[in-house]
Structures are given as structure tokens and as C-alpha cells.
PDB file of N, CA and C in Angstrom:
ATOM      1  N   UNK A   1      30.246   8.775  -4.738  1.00  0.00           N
ATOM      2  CA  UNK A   1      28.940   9.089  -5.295  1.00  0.00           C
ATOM      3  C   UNK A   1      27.861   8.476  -4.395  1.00  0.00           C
ATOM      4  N   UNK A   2      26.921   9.104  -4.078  1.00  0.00           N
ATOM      5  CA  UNK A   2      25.982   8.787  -3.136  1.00  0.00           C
ATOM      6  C   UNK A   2      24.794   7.730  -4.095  1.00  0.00           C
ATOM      7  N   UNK A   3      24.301   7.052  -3.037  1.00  0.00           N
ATOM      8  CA  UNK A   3      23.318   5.584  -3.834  1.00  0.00           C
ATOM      9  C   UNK A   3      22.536   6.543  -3.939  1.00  0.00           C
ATOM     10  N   UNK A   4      21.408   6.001  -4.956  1.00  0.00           N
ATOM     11  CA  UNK A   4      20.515   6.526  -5.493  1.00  0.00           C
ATOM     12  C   UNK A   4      19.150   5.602  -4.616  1.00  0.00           C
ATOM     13  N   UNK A   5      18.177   6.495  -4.052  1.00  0.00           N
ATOM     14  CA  UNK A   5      17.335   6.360  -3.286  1.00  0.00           C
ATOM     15  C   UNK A   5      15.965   6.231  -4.455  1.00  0.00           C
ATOM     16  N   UNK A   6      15.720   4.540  -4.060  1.00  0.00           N
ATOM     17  CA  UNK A   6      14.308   4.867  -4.841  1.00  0.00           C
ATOM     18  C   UNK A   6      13.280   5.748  -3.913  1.00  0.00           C
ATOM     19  N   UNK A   7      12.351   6.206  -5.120  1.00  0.00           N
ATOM     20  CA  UNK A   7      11.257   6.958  -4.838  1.00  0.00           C
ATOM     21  C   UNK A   7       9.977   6.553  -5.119  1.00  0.00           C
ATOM     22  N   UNK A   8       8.905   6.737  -4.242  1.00  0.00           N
ATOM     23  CA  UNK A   8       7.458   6.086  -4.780  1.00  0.00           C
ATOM     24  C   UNK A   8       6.420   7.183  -4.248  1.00  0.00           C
ATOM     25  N   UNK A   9       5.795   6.952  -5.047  1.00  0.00           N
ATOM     26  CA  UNK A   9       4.385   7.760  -4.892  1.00  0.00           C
ATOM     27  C   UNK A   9       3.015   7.492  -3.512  1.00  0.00           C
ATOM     28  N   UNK A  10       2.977   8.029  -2.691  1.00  0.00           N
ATOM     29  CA  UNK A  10       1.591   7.435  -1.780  1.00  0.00           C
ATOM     30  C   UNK A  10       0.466   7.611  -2.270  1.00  0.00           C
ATOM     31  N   UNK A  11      -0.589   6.359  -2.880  1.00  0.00           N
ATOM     32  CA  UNK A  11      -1.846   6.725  -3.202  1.00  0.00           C
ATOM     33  C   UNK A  11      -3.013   7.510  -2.712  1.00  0.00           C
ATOM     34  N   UNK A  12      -2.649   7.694  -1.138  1.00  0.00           N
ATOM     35  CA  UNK A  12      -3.793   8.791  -0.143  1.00  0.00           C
ATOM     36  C   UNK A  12      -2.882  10.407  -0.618  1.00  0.00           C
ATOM     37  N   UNK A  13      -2.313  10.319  -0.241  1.00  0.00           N
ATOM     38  CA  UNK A  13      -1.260  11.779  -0.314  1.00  0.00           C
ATOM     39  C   UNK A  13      -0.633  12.315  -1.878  1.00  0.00           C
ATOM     40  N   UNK A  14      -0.450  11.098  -2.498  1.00  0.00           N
ATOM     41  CA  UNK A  14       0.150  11.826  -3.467  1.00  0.00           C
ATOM     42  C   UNK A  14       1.260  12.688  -3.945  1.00  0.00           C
ATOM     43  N   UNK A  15       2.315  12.089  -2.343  1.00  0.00           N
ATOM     44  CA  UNK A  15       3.699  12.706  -2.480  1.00  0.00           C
ATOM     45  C   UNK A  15       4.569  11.638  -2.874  1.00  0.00           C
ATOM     46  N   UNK A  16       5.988  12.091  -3.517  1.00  0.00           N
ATOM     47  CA  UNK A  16       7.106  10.675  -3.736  1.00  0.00           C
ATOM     48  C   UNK A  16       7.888  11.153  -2.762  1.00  0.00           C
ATOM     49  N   UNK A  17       7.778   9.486  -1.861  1.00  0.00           N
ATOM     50  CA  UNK A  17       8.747   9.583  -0.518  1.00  0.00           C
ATOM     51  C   UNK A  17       9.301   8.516  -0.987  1.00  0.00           C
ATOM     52  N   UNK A  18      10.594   8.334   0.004  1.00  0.00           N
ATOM     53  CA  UNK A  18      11.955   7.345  -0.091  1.00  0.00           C
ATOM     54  C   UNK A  18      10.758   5.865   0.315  1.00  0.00           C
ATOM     55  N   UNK A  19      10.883   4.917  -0.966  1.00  0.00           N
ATOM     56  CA  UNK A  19      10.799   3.351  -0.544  1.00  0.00           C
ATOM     57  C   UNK A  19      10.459   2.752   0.307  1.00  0.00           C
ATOM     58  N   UNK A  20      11.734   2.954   1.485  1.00  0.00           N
ATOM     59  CA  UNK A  20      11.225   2.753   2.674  1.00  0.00           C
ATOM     60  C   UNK A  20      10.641   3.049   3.978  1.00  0.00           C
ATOM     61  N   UNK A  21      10.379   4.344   3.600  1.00  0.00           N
ATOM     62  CA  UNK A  21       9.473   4.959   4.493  1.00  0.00           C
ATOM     63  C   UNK A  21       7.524   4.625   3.858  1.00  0.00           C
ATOM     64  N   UNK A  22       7.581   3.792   3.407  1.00  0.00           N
ATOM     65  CA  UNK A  22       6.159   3.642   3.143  1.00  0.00           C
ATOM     66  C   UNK A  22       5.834   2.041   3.097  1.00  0.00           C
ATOM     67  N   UNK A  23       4.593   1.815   2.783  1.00  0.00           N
ATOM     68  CA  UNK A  23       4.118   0.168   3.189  1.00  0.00           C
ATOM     69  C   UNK A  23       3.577   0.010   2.360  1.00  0.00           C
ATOM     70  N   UNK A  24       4.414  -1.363   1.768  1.00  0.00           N
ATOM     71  CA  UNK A  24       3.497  -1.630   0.528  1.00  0.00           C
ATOM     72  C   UNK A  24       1.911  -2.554   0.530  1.00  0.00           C
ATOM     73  N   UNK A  25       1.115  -2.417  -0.411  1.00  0.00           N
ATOM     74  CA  UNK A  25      -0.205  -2.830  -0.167  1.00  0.00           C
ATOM     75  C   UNK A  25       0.011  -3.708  -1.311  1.00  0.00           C
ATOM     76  N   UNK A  26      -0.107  -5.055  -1.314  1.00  0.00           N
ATOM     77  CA  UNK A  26       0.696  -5.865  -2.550  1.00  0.00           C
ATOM     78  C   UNK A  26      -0.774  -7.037  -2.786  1.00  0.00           C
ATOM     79  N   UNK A  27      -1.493  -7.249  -4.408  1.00  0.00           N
ATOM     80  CA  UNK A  27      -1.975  -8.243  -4.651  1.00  0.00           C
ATOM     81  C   UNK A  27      -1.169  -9.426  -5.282  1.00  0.00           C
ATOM     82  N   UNK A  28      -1.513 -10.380  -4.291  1.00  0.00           N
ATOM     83  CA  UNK A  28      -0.250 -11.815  -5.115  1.00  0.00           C
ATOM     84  C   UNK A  28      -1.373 -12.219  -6.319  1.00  0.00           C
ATOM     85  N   UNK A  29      -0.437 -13.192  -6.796  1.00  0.00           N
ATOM     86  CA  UNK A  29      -0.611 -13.765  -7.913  1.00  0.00           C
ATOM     87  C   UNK A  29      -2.333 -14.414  -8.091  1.00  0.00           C
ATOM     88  N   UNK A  30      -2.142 -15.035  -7.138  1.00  0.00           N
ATOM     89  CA  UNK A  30      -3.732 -15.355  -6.140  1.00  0.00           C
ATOM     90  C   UNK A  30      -4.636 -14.488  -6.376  1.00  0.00           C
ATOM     91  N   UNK A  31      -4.598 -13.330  -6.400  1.00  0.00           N
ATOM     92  CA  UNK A  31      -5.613 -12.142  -6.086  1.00  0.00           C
ATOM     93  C   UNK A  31      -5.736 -12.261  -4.540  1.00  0.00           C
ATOM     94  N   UNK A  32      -5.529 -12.272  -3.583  1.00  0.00           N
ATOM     95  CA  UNK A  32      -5.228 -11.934  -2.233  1.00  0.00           C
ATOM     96  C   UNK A  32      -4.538 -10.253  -1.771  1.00  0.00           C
ATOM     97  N   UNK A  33      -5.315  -9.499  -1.595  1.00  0.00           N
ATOM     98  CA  UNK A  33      -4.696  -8.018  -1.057  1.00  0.00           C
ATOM     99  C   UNK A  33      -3.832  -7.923   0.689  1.00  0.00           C
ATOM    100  N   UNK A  34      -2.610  -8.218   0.914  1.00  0.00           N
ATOM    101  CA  UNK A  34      -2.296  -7.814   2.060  1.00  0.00           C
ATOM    102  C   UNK A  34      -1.528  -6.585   2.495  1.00  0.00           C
ATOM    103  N   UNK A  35      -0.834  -6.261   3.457  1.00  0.00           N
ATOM    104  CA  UNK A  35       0.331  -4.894   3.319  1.00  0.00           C
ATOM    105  C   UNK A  35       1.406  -6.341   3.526  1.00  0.00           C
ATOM    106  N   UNK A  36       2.630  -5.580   2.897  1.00  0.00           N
ATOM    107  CA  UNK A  36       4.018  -5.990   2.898  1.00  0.00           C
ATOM    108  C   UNK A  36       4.861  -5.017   3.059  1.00  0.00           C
ATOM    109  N   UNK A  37       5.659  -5.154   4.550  1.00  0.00           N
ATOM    110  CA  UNK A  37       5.907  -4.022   5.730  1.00  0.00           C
ATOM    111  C   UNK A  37       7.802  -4.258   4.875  1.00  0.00           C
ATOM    112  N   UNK A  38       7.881  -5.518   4.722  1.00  0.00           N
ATOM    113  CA  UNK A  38       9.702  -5.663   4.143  1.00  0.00           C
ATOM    114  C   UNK A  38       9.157  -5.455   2.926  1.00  0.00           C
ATOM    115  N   UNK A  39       8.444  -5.355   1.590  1.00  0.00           N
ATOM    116  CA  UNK A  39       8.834  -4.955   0.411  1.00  0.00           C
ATOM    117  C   UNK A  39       8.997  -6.205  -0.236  1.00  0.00           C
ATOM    118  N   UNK A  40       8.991  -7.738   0.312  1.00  0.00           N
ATOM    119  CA  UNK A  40       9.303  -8.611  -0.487  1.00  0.00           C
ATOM    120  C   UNK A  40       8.706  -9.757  -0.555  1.00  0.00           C
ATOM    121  N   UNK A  41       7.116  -9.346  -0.465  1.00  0.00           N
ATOM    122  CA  UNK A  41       6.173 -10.536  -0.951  1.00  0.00           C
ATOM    123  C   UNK A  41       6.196 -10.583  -2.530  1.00  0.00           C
ATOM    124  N   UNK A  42       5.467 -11.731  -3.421  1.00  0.00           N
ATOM    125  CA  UNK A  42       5.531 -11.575  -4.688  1.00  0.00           C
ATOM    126  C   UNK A  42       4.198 -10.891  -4.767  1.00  0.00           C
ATOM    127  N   UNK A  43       3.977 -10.606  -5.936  1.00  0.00           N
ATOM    128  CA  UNK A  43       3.115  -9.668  -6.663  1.00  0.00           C
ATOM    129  C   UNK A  43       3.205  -7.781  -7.244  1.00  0.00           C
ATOM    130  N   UNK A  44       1.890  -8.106  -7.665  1.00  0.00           N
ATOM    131  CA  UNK A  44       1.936  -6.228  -8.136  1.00  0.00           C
ATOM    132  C   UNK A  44       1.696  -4.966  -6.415  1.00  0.00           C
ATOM    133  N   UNK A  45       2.636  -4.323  -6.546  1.00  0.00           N
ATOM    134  CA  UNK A  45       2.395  -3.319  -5.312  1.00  0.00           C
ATOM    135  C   UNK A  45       1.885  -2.234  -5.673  1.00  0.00           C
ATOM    136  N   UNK A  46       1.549  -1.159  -4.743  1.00  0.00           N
ATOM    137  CA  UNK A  46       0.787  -0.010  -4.645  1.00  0.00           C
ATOM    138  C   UNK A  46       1.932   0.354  -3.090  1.00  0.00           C
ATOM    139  N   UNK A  47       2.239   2.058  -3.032  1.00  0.00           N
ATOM    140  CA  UNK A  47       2.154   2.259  -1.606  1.00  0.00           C
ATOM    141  C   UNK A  47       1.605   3.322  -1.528  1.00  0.00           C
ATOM    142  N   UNK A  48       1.854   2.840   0.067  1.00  0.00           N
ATOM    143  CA  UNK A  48       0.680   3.971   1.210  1.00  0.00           C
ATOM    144  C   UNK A  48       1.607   4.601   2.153  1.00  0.00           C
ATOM    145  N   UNK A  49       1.812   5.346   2.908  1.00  0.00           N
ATOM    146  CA  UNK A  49       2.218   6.024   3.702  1.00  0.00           C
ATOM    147  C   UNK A  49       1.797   5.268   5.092  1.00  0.00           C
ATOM    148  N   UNK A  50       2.845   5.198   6.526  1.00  0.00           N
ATOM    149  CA  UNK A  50       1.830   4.120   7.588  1.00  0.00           C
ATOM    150  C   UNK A  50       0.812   4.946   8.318  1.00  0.00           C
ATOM    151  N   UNK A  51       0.185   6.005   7.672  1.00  0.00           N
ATOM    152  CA  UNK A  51      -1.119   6.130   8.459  1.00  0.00           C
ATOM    153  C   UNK A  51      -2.279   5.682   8.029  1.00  0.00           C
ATOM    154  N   UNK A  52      -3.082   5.052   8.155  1.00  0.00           N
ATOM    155  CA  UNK A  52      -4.409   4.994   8.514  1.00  0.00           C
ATOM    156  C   UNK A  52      -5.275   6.311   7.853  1.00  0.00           C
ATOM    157  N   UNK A  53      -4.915   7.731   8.165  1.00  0.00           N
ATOM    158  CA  UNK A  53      -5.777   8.463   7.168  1.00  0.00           C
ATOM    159  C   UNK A  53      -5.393   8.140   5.569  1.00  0.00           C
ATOM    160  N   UNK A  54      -3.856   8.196   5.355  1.00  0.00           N
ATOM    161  CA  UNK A  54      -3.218   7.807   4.184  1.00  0.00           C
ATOM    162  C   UNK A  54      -4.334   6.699   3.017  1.00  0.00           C
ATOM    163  N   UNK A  55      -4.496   5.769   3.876  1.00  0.00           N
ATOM    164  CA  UNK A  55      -4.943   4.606   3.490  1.00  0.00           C
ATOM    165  C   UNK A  55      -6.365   5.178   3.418  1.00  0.00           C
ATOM    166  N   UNK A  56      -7.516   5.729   4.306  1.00  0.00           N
ATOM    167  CA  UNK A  56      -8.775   6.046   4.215  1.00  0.00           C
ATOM    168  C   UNK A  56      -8.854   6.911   3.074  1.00  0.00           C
ATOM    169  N   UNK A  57      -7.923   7.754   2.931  1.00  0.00           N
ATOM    170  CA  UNK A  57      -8.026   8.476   1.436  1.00  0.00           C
ATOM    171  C   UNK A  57      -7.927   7.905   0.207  1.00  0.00           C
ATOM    172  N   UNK A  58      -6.787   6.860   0.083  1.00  0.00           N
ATOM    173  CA  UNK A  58      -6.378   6.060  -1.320  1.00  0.00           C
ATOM    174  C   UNK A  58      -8.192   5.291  -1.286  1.00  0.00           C
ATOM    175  N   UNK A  59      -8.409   4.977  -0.263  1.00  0.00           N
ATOM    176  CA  UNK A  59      -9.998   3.793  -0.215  1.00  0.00           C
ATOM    177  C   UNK A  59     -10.904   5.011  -0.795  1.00  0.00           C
ATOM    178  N   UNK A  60     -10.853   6.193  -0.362  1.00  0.00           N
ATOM    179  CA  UNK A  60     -12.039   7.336  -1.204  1.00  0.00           C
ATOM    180  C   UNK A  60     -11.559   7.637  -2.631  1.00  0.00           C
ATOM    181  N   UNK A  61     -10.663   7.522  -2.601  1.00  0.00           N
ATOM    182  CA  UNK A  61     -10.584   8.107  -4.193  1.00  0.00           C
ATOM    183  C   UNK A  61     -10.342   6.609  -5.067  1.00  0.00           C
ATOM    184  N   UNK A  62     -10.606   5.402  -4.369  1.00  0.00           N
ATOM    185  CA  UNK A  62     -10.446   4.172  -5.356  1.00  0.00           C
ATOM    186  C   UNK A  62      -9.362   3.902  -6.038  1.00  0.00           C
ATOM    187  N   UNK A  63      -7.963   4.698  -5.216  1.00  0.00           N
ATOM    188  CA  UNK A  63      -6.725   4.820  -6.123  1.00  0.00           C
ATOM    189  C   UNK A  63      -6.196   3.056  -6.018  1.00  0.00           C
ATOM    190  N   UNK A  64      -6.458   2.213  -5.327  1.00  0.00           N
ATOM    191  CA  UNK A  64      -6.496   0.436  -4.737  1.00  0.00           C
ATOM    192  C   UNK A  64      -6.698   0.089  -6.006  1.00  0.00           C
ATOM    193  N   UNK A  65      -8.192   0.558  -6.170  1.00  0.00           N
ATOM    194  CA  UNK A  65      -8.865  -0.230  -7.175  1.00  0.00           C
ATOM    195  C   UNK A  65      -8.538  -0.239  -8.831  1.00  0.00           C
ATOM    196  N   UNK A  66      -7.849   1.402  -8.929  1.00  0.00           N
ATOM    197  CA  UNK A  66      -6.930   1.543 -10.400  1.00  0.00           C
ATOM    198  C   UNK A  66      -5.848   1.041  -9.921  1.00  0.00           C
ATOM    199  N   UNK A  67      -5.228   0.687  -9.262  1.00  0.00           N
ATOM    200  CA  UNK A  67      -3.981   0.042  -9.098  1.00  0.00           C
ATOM    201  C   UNK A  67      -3.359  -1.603  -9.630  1.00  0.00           C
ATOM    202  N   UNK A  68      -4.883  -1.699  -8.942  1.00  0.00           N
ATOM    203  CA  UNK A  68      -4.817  -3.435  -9.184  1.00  0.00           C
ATOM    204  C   UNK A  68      -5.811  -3.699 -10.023  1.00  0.00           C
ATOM    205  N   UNK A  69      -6.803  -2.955 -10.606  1.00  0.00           N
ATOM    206  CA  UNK A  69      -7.546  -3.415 -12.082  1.00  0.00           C
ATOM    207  C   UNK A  69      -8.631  -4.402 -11.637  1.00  0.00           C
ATOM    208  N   UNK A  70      -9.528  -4.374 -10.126  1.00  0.00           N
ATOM    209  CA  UNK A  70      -9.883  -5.110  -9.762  1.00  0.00           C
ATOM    210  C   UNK A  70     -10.933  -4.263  -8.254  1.00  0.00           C
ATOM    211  N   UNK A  71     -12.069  -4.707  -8.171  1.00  0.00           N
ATOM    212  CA  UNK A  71     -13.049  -4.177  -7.037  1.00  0.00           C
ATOM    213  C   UNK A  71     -12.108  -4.995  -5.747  1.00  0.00           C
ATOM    214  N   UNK A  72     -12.540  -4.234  -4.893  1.00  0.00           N
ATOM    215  CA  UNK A  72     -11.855  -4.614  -3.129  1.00  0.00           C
ATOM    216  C   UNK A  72     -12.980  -4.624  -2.396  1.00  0.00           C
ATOM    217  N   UNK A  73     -13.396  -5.208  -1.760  1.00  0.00           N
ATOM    218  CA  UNK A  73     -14.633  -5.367  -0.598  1.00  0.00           C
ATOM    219  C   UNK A  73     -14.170  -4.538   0.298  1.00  0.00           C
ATOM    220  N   UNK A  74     -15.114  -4.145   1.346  1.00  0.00           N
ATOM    221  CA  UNK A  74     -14.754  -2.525   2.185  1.00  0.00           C
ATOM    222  C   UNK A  74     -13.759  -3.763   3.843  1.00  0.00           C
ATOM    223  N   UNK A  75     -14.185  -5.555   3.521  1.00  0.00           N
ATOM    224  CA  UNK A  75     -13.707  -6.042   4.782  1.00  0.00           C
ATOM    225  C   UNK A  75     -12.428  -6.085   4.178  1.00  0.00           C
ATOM    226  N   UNK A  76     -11.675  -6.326   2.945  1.00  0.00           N
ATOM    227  CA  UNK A  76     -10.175  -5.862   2.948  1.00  0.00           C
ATOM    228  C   UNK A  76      -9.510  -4.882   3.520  1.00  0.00           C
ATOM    229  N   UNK A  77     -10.413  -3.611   2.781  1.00  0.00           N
ATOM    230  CA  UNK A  77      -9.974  -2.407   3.590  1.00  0.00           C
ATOM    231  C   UNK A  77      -9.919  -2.312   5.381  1.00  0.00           C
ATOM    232  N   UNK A  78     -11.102  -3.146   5.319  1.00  0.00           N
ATOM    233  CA  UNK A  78     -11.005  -3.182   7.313  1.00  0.00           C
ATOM    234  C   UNK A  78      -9.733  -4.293   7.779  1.00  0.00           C
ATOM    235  N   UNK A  79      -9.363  -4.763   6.881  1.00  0.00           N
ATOM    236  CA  UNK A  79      -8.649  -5.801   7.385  1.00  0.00           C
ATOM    237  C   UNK A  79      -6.787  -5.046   7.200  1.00  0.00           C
ATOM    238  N   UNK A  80      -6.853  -3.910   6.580  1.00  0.00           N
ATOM    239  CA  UNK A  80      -5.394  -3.714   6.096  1.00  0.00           C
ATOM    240  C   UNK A  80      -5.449  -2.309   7.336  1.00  0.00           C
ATOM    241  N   UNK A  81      -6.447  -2.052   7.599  1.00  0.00           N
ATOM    242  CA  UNK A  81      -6.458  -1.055   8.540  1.00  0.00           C
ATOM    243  C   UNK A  81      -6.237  -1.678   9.948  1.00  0.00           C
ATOM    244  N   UNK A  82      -6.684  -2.595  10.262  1.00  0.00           N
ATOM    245  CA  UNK A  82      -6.351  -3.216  11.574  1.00  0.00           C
ATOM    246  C   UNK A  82      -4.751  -3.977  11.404  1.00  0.00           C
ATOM    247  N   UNK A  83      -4.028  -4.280  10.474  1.00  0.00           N
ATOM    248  CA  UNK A  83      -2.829  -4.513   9.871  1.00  0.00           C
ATOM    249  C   UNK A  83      -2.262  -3.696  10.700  1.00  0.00           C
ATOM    250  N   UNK A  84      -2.204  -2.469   9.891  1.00  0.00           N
ATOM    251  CA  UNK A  84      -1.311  -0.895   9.826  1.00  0.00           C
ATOM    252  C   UNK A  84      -1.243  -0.619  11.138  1.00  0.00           C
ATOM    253  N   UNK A  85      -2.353  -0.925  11.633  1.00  0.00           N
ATOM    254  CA  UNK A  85      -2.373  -0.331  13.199  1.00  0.00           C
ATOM    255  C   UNK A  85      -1.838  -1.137  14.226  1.00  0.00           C
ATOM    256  N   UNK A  86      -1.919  -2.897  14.134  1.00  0.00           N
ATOM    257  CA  UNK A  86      -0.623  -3.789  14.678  1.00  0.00           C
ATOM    258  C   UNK A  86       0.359  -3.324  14.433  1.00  0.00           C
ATOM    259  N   UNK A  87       0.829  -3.074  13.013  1.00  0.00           N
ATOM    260  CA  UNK A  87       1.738  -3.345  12.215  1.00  0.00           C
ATOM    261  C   UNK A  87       3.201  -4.275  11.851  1.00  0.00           C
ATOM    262  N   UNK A  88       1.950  -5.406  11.708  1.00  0.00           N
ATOM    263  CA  UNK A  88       2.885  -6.939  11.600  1.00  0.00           C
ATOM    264  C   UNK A  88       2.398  -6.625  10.043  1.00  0.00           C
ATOM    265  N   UNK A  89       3.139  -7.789   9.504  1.00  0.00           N
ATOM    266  CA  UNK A  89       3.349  -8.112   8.326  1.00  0.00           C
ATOM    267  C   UNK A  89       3.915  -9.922   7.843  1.00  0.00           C
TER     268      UNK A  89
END
């Protein structure tokens, strides 16, 4: 019997892709917003797909901000975009 592949939703796109093909955007406990590229920082996650438009879309439609129940300053967003585009974690 074949494993069962989780599935998640991208907040820019709005498709369910496999787990690990996407990057999670995770607020810790702290309230601190970073991406988590392995999946295993603590806190509540959101994912994104690794592009950069992905992410400019979830930031227009404020899908971040219903996620985590909480306003984001636009230098987070600049800061998870220069992330994605290293893409360290």
C-alpha cells in the first residue's frame, strides 16, 4: 500500500500540492513571522509555493494576515521575500 502523501493548500495560488514541495511561512509562539524551508520550527504555519509571485499574491489578498489573526508590516513581507530568494532557512 502506498504512504499517504500529505497535502496543503498555497495561500497565493490556491492549489493543494504535496507538503514538501512548498515553504512554510510559520509565526512562533513569540509572534515572530519567518519561512521554515524543513517544516520543523515550532508554531502555527501557513504555506506558500517557492515563488516570490506566490508570496506577492498571498501579501494582496491578506491571506498571511487571516492565517495568523494578526497585521504584518510590509518590512516582514520584504524580509521573507529576500529569504525565498537566498533560500536559507
Amino acid at each position: 500500500m502506498p504512504k499517504k502523501i500529505p497535502m496543503r493548500q498555497c495561500l497565493g495560488c490556491r492549489e493543494m500540492k504535496p507538503k514538501r514541495e512548498l515553504i512554510r511561512v510559520v509565526r512562533s509562539p513569540e509572534g515572530e513571522i519567518s519561512l521554515d524551508f524543513r517544516g520543523k520550527k515550532p508554531g502555527r504555519g501557513a504555506y506558500v509555493c517557492p515563488d516570490p509571485a506566490c508570496l506577492a499574491r498571498a501579501r494582496k489578498s491578506r491571506a498571511l494576515e487571516r492565517a495568523f489573526s494578526l497585521a504584518i508590516p510590509a518590512e516582514v513581507y520584504e524580509a521573507l521575500e529576500a529569504q525565498m530568494v537566498r533560500g536559507d532557512g
